[in-house]
N, C-alpha and C. Protein backbone atom coordinates (compact mmCIF):
# COMPACT_ATOMS: atom_id res chain seq x y z
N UNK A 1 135.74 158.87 -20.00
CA UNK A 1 135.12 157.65 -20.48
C UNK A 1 135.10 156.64 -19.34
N UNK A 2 133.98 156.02 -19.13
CA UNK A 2 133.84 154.73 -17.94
C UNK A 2 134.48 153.89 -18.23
N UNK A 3 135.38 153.18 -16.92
CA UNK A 3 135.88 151.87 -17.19
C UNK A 3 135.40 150.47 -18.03
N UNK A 4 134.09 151.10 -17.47
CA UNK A 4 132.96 149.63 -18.56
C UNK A 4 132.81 149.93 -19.76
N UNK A 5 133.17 151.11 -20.30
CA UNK A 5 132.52 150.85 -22.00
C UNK A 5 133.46 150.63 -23.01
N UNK A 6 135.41 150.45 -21.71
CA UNK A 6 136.30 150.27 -22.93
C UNK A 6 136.43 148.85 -23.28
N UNK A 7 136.46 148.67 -24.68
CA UNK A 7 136.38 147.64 -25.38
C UNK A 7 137.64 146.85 -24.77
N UNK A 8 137.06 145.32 -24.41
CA UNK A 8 138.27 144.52 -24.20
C UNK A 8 139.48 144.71 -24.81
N UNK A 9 140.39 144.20 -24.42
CA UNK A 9 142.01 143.70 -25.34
C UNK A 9 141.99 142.60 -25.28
N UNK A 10 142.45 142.08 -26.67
CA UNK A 10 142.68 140.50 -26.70
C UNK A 10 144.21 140.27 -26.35
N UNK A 11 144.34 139.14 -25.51
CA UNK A 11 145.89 138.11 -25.03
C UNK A 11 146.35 137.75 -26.31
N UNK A 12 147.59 138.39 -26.16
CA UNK A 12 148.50 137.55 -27.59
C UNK A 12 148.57 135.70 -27.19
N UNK A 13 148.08 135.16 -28.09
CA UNK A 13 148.70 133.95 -28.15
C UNK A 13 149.92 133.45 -27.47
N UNK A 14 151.07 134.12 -27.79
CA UNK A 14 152.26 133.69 -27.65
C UNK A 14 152.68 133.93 -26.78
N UNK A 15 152.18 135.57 -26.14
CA UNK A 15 152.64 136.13 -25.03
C UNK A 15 151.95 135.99 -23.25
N UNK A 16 151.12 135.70 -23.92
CA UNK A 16 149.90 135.96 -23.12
C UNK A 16 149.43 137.29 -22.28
N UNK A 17 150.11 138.39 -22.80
CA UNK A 17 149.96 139.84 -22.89
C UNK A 17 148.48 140.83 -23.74
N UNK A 18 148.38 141.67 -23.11
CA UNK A 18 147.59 142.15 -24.07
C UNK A 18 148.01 142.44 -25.45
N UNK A 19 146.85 142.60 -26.16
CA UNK A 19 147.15 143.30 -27.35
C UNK A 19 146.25 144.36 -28.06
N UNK A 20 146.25 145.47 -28.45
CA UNK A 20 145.50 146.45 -28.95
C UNK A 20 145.82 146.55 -30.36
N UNK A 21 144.44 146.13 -31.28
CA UNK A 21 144.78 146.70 -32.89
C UNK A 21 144.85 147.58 -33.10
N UNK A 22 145.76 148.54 -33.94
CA UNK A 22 145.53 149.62 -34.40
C UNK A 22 146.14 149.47 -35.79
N UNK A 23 145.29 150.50 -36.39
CA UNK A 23 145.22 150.26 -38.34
C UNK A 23 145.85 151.75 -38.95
N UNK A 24 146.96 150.99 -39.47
CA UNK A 24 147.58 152.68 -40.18
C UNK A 24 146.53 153.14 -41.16
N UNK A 25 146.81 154.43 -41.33
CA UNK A 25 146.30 155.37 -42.14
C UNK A 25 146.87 155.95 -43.07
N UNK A 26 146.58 155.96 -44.58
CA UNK A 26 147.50 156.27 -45.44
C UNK A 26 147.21 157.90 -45.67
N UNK A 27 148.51 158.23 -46.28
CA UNK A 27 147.91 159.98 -45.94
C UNK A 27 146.76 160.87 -46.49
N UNK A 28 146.23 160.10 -47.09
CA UNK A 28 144.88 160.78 -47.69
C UNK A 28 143.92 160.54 -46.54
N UNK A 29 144.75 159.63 -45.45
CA UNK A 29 143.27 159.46 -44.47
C UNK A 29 142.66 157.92 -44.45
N UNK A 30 142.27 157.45 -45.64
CA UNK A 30 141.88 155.85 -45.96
C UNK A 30 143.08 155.06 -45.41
N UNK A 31 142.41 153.80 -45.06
CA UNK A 31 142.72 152.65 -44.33
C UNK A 31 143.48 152.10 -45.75
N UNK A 32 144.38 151.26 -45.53
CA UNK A 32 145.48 150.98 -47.03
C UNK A 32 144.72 149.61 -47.04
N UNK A 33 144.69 149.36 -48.15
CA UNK A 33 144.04 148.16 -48.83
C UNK A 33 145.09 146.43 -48.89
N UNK A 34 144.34 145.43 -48.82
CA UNK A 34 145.53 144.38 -48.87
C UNK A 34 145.35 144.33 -50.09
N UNK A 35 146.92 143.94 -50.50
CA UNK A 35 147.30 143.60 -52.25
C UNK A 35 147.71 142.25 -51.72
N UNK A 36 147.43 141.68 -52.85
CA UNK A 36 147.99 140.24 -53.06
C UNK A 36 149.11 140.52 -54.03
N UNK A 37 149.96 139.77 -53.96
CA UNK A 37 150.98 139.67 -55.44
C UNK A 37 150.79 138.85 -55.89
N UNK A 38 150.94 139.37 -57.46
CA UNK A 38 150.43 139.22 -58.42
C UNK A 38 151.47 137.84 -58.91
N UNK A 39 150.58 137.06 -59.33
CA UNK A 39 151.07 135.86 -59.83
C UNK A 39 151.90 135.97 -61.00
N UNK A 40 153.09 135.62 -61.12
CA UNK A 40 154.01 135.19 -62.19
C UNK A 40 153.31 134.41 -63.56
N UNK A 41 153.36 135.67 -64.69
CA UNK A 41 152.90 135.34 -66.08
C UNK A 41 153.71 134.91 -66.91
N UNK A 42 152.99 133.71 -67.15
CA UNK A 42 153.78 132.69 -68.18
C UNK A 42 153.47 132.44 -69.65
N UNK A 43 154.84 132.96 -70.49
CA UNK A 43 154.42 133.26 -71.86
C UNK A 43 154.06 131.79 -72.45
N UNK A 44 153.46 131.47 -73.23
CA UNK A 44 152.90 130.84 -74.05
C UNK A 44 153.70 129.97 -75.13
N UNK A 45 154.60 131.07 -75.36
CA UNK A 45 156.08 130.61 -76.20
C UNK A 45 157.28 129.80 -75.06
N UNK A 46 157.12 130.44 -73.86
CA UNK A 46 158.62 130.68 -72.81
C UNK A 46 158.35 129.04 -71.94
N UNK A 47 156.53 128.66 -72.28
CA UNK A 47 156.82 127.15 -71.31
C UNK A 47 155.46 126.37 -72.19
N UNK A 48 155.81 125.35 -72.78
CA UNK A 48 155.17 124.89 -72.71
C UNK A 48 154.20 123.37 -71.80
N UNK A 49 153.25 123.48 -72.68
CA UNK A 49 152.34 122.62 -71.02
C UNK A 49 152.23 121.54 -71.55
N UNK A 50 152.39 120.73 -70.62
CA UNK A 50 152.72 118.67 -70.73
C UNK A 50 151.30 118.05 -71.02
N UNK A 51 151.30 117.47 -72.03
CA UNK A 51 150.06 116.76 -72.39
C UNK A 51 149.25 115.92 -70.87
N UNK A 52 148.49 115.73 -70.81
CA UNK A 52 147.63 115.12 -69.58
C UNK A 52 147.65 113.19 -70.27
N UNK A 53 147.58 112.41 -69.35
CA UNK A 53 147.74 111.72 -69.47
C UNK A 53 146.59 110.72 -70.47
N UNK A 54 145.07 111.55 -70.07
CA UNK A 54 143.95 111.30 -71.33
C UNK A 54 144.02 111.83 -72.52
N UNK A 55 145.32 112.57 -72.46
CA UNK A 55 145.62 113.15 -74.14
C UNK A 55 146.30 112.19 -74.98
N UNK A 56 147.64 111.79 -74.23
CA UNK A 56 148.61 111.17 -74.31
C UNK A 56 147.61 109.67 -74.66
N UNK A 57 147.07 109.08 -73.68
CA UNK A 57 146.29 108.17 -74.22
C UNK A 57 145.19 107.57 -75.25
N UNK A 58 144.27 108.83 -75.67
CA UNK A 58 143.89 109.02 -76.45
C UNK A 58 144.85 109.17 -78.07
N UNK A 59 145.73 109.87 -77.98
CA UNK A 59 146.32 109.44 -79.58
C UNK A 59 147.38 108.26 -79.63
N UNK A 60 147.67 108.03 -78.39
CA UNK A 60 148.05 106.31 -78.58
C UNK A 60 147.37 105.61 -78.91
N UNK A 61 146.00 105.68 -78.98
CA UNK A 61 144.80 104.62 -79.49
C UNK A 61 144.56 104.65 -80.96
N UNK A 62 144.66 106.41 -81.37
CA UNK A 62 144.58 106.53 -82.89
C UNK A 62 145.36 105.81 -83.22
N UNK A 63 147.47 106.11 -82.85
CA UNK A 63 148.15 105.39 -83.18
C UNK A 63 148.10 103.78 -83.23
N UNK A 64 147.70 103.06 -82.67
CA UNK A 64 147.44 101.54 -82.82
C UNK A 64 146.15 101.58 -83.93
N UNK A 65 145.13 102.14 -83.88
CA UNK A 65 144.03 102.43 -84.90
C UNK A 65 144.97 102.18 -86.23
N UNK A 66 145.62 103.26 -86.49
CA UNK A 66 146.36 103.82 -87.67
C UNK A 66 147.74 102.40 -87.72
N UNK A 67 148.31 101.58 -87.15
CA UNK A 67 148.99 100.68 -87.50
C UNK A 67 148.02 99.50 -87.76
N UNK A 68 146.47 99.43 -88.15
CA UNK A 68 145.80 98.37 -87.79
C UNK A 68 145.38 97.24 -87.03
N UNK A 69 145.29 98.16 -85.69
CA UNK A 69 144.80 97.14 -84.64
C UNK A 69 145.83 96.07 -83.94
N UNK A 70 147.22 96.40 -84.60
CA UNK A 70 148.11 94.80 -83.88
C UNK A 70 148.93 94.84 -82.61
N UNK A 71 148.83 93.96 -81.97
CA UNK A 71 148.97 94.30 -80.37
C UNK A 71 150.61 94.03 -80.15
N UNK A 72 150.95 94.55 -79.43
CA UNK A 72 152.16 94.33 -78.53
C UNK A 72 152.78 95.72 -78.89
N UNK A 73 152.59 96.54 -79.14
CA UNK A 73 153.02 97.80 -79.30
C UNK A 73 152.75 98.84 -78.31
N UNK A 74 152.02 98.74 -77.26
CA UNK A 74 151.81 99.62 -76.39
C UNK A 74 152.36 100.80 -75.89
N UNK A 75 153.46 100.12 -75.55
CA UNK A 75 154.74 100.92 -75.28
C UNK A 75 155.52 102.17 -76.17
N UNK A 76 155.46 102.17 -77.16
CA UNK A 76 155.79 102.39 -78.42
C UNK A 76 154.68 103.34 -78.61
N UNK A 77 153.92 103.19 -78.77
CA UNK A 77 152.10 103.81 -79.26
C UNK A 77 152.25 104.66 -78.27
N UNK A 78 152.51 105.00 -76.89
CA UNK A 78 152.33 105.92 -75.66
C UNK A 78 153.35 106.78 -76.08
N UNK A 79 154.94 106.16 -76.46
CA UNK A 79 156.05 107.08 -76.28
C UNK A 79 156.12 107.71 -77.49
N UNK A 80 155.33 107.47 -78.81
CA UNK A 80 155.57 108.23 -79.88
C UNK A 80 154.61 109.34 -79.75
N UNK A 81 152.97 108.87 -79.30
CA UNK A 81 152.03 109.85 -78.65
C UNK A 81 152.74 111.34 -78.04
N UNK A 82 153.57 110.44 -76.92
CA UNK A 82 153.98 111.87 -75.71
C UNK A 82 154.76 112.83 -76.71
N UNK A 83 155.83 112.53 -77.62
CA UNK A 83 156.51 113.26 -78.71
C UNK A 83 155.63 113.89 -79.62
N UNK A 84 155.03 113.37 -80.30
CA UNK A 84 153.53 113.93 -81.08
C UNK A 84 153.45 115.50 -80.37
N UNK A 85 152.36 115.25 -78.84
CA UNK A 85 151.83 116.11 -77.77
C UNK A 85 152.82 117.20 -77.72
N UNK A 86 153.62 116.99 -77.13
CA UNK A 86 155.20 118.00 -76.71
C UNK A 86 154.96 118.76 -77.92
N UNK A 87 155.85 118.41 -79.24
CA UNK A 87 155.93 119.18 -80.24
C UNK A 87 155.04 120.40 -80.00
């Protein structure tokens, strides 16, 4: 084979050495595939999920609705909401 038709080597970064890829072969011959791992499944029962804050706000509004409109309760109206949600 001619000196000119072998494919460059790329410089390691770090080393500033060459470097040559080479790709294992699994024994059937095929190139092995990348796996990702698999994300951690979360039961339904085992966690539950925190109301969003337009949830939470939204039935604080019913709640003041439902005490008839009278103000200074805000506070109260949000923290009984978030308990509501949770449940």
């Amino acid at each position: 084979m001619p000196e000119d038709s072998k494919p460059a080597r790329k410089r390691s970064p770090r080393t500033g050495t060459a470097t040559k890829k080479t790709a294992r072969k699994t024994a059937s011959g095929s190139k092995p595939r990348a796996t990702k791992a698999a994300a951690p499944r979360k039961s339904k029962s085992a966690v539950a999920a925190r109301p969003t804050a337009d949830q939470i706000r939204d039935r604080a509004y019913y709640i003041f609705l439902e005490r008839g409109c009278t103000h200074g309760n805000d506070m109260q109206d949000w923290l009984q909401a978030e308990r509501e949600l949770i449940r």
